[in-house]
C-alpha atoms as a PDB file:
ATOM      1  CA  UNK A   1       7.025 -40.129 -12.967  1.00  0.00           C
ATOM      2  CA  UNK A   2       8.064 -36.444 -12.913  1.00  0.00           C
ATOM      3  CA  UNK A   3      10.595 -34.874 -10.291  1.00  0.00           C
ATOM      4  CA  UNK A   4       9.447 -31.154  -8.960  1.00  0.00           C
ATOM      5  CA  UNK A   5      12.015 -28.999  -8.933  1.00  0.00           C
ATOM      6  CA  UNK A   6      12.140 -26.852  -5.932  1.00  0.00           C
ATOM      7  CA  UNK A   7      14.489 -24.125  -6.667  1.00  0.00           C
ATOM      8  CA  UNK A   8      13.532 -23.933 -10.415  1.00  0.00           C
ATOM      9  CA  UNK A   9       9.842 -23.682  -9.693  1.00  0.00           C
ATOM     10  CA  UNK A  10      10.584 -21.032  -7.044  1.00  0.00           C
ATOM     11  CA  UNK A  11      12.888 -19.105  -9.183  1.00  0.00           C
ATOM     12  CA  UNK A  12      11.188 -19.227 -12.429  1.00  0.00           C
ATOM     13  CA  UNK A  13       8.047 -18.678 -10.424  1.00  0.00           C
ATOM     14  CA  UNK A  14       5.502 -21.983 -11.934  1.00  0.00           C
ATOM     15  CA  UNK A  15       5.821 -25.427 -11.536  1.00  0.00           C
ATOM     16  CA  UNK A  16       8.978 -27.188 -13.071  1.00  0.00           C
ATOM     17  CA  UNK A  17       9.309 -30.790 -13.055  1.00  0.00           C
ATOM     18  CA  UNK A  18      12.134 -32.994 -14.311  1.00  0.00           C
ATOM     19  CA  UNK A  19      12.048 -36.449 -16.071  1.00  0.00           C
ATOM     20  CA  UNK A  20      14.758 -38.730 -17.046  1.00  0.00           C
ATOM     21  CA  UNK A  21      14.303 -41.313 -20.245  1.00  0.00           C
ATOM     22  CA  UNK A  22      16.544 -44.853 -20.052  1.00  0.00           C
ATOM     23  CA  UNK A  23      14.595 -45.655 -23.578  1.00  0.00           C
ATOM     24  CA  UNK A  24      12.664 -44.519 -26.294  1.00  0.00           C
ATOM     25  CA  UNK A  25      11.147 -47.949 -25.939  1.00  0.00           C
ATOM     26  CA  UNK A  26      10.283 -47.181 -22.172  1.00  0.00           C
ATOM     27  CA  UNK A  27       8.612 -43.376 -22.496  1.00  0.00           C
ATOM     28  CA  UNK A  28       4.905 -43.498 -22.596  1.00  0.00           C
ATOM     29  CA  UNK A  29       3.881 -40.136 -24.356  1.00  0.00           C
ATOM     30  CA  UNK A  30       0.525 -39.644 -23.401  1.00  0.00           C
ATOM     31  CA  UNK A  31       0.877 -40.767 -19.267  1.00  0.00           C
ATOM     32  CA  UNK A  32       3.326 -38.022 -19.396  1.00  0.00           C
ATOM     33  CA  UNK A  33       1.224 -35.711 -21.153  1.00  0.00           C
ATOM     34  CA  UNK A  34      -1.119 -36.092 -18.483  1.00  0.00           C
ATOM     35  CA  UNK A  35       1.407 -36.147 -15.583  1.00  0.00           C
ATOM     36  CA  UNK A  36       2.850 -32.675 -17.399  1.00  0.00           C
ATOM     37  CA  UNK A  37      -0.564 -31.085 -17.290  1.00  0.00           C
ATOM     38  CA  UNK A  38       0.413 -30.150 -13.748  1.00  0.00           C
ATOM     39  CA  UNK A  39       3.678 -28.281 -14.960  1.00  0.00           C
ATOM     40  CA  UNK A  40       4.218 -25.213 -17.089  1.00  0.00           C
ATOM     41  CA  UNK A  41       7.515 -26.724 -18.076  1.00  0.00           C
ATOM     42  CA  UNK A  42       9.200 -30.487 -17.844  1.00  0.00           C
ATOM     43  CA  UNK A  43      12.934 -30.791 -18.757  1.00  0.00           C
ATOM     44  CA  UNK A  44      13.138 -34.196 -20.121  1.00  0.00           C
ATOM     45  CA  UNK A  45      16.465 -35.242 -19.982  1.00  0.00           C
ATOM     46  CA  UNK A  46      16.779 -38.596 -22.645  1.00  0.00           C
ATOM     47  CA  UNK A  47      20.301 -40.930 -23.533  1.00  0.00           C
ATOM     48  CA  UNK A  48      18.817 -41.223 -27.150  1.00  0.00           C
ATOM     49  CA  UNK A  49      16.210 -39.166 -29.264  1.00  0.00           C
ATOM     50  CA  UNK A  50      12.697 -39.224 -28.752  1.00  0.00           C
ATOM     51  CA  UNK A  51      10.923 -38.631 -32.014  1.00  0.00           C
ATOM     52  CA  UNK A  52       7.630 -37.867 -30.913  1.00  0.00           C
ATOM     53  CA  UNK A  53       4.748 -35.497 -32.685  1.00  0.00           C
ATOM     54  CA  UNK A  54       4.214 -33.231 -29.322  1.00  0.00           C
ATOM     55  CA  UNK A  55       8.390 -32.486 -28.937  1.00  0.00           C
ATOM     56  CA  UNK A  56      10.194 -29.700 -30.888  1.00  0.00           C
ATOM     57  CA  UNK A  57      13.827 -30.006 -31.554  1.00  0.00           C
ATOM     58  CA  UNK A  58      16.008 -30.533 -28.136  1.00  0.00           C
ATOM     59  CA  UNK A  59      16.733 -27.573 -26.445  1.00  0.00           C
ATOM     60  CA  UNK A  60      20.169 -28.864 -25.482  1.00  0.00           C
ATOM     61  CA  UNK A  61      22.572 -31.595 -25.783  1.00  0.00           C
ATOM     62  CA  UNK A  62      25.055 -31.485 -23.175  1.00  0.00           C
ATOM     63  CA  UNK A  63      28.810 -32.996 -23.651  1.00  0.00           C
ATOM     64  CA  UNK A  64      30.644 -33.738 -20.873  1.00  0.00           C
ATOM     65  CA  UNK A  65      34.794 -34.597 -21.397  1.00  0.00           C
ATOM     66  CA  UNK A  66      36.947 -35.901 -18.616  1.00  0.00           C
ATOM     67  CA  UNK A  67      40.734 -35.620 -18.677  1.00  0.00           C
ATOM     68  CA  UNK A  68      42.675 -37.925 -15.572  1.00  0.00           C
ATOM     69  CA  UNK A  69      45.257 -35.592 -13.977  1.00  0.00           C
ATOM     70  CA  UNK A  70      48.800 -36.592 -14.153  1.00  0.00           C
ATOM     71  CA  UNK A  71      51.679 -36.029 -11.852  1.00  0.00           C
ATOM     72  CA  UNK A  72      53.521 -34.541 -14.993  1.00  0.00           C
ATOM     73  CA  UNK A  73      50.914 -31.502 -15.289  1.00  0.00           C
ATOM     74  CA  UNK A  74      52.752 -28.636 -15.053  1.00  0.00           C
ATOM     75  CA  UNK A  75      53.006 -26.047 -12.629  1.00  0.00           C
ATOM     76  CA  UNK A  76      51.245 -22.899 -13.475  1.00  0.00           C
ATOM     77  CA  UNK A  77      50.398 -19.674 -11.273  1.00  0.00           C
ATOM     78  CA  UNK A  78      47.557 -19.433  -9.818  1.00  0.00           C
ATOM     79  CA  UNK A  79      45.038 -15.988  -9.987  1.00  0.00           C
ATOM     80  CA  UNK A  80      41.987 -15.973  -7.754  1.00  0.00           C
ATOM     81  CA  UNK A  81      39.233 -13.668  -8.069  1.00  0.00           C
ATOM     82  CA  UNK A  82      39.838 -11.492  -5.720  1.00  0.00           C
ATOM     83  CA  UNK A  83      37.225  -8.703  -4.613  1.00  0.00           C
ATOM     84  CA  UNK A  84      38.358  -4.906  -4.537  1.00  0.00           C
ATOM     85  CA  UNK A  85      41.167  -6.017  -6.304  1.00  0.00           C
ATOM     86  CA  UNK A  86      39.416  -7.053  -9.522  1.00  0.00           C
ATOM     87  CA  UNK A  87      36.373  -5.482 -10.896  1.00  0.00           C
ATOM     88  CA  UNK A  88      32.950  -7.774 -10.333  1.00  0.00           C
ATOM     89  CA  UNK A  89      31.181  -5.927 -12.907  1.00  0.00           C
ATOM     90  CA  UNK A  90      33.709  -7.221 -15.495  1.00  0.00           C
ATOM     91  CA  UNK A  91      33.253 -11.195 -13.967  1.00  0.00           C
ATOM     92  CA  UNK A  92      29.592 -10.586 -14.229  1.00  0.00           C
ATOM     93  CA  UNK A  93      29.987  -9.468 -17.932  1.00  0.00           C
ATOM     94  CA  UNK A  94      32.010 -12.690 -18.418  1.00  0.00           C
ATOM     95  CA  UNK A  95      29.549 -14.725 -16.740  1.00  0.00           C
ATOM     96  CA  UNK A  96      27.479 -13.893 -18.965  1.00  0.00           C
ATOM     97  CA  UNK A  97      29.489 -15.174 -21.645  1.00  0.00           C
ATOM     98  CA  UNK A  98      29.567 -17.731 -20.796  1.00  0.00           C
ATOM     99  CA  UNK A  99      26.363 -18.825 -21.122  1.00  0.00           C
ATOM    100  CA  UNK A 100      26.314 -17.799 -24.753  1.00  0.00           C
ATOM    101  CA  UNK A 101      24.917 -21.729 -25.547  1.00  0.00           C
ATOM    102  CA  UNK A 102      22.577 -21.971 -22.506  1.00  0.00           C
ATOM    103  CA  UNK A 103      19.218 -23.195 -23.140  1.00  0.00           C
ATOM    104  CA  UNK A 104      17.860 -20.838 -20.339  1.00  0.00           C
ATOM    105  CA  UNK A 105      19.291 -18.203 -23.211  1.00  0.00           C
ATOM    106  CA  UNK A 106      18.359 -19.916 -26.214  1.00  0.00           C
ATOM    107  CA  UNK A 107      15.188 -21.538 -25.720  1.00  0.00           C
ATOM    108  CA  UNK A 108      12.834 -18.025 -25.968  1.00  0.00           C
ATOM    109  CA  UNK A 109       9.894 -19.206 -24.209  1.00  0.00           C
ATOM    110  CA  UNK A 110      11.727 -17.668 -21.308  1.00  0.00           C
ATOM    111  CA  UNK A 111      11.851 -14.624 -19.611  1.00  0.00           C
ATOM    112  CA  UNK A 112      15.122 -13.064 -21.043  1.00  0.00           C
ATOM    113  CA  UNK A 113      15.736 -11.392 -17.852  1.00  0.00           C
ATOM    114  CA  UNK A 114      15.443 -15.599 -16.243  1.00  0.00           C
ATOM    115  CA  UNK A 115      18.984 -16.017 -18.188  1.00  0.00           C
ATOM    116  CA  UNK A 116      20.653 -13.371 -16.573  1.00  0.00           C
ATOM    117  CA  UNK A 117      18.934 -13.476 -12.969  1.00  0.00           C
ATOM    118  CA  UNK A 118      20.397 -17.440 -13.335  1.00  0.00           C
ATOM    119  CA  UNK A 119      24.044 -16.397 -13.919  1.00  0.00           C
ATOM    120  CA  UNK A 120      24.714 -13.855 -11.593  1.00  0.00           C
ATOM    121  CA  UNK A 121      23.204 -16.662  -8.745  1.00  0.00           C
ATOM    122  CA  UNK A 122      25.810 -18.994 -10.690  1.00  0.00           C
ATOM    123  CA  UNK A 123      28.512 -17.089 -10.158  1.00  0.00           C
ATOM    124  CA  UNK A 124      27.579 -15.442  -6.959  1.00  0.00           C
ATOM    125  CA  UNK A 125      27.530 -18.779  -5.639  1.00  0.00           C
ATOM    126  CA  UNK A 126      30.717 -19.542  -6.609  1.00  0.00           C
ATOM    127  CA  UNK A 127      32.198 -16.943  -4.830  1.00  0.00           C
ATOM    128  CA  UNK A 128      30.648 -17.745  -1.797  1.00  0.00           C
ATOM    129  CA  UNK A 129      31.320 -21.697  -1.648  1.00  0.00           C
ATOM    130  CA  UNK A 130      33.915 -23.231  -0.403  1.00  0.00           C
ATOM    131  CA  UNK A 131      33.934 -26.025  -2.477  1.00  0.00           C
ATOM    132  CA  UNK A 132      34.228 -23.491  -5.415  1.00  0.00           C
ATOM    133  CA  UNK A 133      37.258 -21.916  -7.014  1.00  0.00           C
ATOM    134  CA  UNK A 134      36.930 -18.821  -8.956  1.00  0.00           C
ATOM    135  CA  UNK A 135      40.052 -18.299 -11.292  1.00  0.00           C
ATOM    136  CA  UNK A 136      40.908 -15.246 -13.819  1.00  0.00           C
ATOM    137  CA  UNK A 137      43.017 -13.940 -16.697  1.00  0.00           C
ATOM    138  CA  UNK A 138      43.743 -10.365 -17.125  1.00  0.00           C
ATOM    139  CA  UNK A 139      45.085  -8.477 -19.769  1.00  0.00           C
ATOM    140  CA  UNK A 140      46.133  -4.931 -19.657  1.00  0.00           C
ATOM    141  CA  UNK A 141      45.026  -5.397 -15.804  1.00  0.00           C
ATOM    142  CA  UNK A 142      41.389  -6.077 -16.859  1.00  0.00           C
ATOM    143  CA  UNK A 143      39.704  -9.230 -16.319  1.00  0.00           C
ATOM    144  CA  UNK A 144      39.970 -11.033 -19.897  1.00  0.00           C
ATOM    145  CA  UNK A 145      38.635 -14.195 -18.771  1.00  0.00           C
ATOM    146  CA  UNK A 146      37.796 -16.725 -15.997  1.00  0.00           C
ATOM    147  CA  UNK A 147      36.969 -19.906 -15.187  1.00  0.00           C
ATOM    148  CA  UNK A 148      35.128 -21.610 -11.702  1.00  0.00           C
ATOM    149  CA  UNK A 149      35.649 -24.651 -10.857  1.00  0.00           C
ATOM    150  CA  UNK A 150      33.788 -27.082  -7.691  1.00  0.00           C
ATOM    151  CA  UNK A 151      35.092 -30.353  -5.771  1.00  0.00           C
ATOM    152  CA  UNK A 152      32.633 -32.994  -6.221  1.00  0.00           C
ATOM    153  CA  UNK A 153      34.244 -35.268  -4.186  1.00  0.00           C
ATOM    154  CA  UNK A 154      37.704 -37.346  -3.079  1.00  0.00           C
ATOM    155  CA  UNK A 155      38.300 -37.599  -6.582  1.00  0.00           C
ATOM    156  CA  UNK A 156      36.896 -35.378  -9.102  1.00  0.00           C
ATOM    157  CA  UNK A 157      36.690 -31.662  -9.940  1.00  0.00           C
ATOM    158  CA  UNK A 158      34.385 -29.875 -12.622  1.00  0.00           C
ATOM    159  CA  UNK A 159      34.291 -26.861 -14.029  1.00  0.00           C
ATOM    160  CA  UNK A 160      30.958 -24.978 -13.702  1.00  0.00           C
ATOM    161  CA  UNK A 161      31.577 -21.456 -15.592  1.00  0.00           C
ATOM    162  CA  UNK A 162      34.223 -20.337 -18.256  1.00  0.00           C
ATOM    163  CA  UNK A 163      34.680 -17.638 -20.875  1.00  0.00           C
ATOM    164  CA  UNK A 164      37.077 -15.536 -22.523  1.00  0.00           C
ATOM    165  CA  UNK A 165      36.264 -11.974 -23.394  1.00  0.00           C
ATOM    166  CA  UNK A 166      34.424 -11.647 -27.290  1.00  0.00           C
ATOM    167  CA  UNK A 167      37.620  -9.110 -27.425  1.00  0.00           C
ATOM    168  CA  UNK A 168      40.511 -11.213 -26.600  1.00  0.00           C
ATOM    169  CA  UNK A 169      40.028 -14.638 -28.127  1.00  0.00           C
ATOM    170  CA  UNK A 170      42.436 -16.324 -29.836  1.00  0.00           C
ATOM    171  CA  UNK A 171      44.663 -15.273 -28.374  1.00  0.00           C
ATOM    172  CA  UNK A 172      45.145 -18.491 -25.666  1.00  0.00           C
ATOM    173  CA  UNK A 173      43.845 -16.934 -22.665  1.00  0.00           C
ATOM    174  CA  UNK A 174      41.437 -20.278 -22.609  1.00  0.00           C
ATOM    175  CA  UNK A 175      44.501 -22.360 -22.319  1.00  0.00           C
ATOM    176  CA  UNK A 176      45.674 -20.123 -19.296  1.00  0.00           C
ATOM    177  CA  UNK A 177      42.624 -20.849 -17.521  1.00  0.00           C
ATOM    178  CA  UNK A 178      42.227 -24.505 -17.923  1.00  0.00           C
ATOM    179  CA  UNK A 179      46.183 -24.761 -17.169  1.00  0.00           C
ATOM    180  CA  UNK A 180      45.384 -22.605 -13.860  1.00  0.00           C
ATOM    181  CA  UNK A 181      42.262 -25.102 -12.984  1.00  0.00           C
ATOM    182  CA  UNK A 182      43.997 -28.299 -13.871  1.00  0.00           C
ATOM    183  CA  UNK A 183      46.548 -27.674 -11.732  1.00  0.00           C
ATOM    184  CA  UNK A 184      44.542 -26.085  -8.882  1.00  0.00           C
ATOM    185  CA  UNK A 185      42.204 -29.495  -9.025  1.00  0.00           C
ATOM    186  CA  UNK A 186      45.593 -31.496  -8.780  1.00  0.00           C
ATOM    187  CA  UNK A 187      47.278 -29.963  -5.994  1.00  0.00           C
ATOM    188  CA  UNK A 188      43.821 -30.286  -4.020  1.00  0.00           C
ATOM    189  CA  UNK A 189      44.240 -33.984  -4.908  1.00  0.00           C
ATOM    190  CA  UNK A 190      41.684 -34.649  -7.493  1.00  0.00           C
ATOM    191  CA  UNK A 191      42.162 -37.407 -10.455  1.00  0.00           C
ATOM    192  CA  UNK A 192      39.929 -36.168 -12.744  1.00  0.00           C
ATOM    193  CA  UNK A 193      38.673 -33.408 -13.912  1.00  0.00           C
ATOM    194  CA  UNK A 194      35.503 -32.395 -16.175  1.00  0.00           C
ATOM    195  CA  UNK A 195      33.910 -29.814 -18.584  1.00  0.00           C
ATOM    196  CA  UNK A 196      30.485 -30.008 -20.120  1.00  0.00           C
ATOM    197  CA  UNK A 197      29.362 -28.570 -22.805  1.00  0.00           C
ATOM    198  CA  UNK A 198      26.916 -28.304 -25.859  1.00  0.00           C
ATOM    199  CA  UNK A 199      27.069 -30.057 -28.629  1.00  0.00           C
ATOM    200  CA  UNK A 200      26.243 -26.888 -30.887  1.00  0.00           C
ATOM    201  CA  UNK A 201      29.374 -24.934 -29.422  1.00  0.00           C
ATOM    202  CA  UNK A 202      31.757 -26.170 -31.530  1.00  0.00           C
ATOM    203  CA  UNK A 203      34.778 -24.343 -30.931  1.00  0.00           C
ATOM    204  CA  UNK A 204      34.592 -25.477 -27.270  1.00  0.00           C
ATOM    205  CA  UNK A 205      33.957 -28.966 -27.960  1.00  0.00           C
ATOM    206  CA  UNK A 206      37.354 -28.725 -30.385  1.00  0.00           C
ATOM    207  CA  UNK A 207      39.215 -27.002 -27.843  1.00  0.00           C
ATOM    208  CA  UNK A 208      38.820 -29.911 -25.007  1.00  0.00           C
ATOM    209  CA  UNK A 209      39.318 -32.316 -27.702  1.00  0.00           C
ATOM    210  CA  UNK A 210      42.779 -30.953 -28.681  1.00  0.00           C
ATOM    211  CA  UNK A 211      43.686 -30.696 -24.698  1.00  0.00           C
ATOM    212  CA  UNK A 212      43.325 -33.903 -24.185  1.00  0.00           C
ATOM    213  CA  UNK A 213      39.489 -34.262 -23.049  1.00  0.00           C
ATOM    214  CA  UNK A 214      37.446 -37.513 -23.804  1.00  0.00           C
ATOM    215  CA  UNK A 215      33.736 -37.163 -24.295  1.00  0.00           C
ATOM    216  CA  UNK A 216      32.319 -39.827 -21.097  1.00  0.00           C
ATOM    217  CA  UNK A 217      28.611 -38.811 -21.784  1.00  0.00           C
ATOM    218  CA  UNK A 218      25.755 -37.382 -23.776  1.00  0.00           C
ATOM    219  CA  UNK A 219      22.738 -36.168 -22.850  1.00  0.00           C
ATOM    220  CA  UNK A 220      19.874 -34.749 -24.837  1.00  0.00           C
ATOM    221  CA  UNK A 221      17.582 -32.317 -23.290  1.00  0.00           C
ATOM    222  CA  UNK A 222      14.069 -31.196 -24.258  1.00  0.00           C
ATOM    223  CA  UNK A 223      11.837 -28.718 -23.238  1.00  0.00           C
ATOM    224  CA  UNK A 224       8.279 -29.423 -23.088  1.00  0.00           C
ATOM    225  CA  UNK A 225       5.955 -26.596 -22.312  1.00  0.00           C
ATOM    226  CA  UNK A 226       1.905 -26.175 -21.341  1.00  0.00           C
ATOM    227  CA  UNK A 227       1.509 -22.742 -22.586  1.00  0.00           C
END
């Protein structure tokens, strides 16, 4: 009924299990209250609500858009990350950023310290993979903003981190940087190309809505904790 979870359990450091919900209908509360006894924390990942006495409000619900790349996207430079050359410190600080909506941040039964631990794996990670690609903004030759994305497969790219420096925005440095990984995902050959989200950013879920992102799926995450 519920999934461990290897690498959360080790990094969090107690169990961690995982349980997807087809239905309200289909949930039986109180087997998984039982199955749960032998977690500290489930992440139940549900298509529609569950209204149910022992669950608080979600801690998340994640957006993902899709946009199908064109052969008339435009041709735009391309800036990679590049170490010694650019300052890590600063991608760290915007890695951090970006997480500004993460549940890991928001929900406060965790370990602050969790959130950031998380993020510099993240984009550590991304550095090091070579199905990743770690693209930046600079202003004033300081990093202003970036944006990693990761080949899924034949077809399809997604972006895993972005942010633009508290400083700078508005001032379309977040256009820059999808413009960069659009066109980095279609010269590698990918069709599409996708961005989640959550719901409660707003200004993000605007901004891939007026470049030309579709919302392809929703999915509401809870947190339920034996504490």
């Amino acid at each position: 009924m519920i999934e461990k979870l290897n690498w959360d359990s080790e990094f969090f450091g107690y169990p961690v299990g995982k349980l997807y919900v087809e239905t309200p209908e289909s949930f039986d509360e109180e087997a998984f209250v039982k199955a749960a006894s032998a977690y500290k924390l489930v992440y139940i990942f549900a298509e529609k609500p569950l209204n149910y006495s022992r669950f608080a409000l979600p801690a998340d619900v994640k957006l993902t858009f899709q946009k199908l790349l064109k052969s008339q996207i435009a041709e735009t430079k391309l800036q990679l990350f590049v170490p010694g050359l650019h300052d890590y410190a600063d991608l760290q600080k915007l890695a951090f950023q970006s997480g500004e909506y993460s549940r890991f941040r928001t929900d406060l039964n965790f370990d602050p310290k969790d959130f950031y631990r998380m993020y510099e794996i993240w984009i550590r990670k991304s550095l090091d993979s070579e199905q990743s690609v770690v693209l930046v903004e600079e202003v004033d030759n300081q990093l202003a903003g970036f944006v990693t994305f990761d080949f899924i497969d034949s077809e399809r790219a997604a972006i895993g981190l972005i942010a633009v420096d508290s400083d700078v925005r508005g001032e379309g440095i977040g256009r820059k940087l999808m413009a960069q990984a659009e066109f980095a995902a279609f010269k590698a050959g990918k069709k599409q190309f996708r961005v989640a989200t959550q719901q409660k950013n707003r200004l993000a879920t605007s901004f891939y809505e007026k470049l030309g992102y579709t919302l392809v799926n929703q999915i509401i995450i809870y947190h339920y904790w034996n504490l």
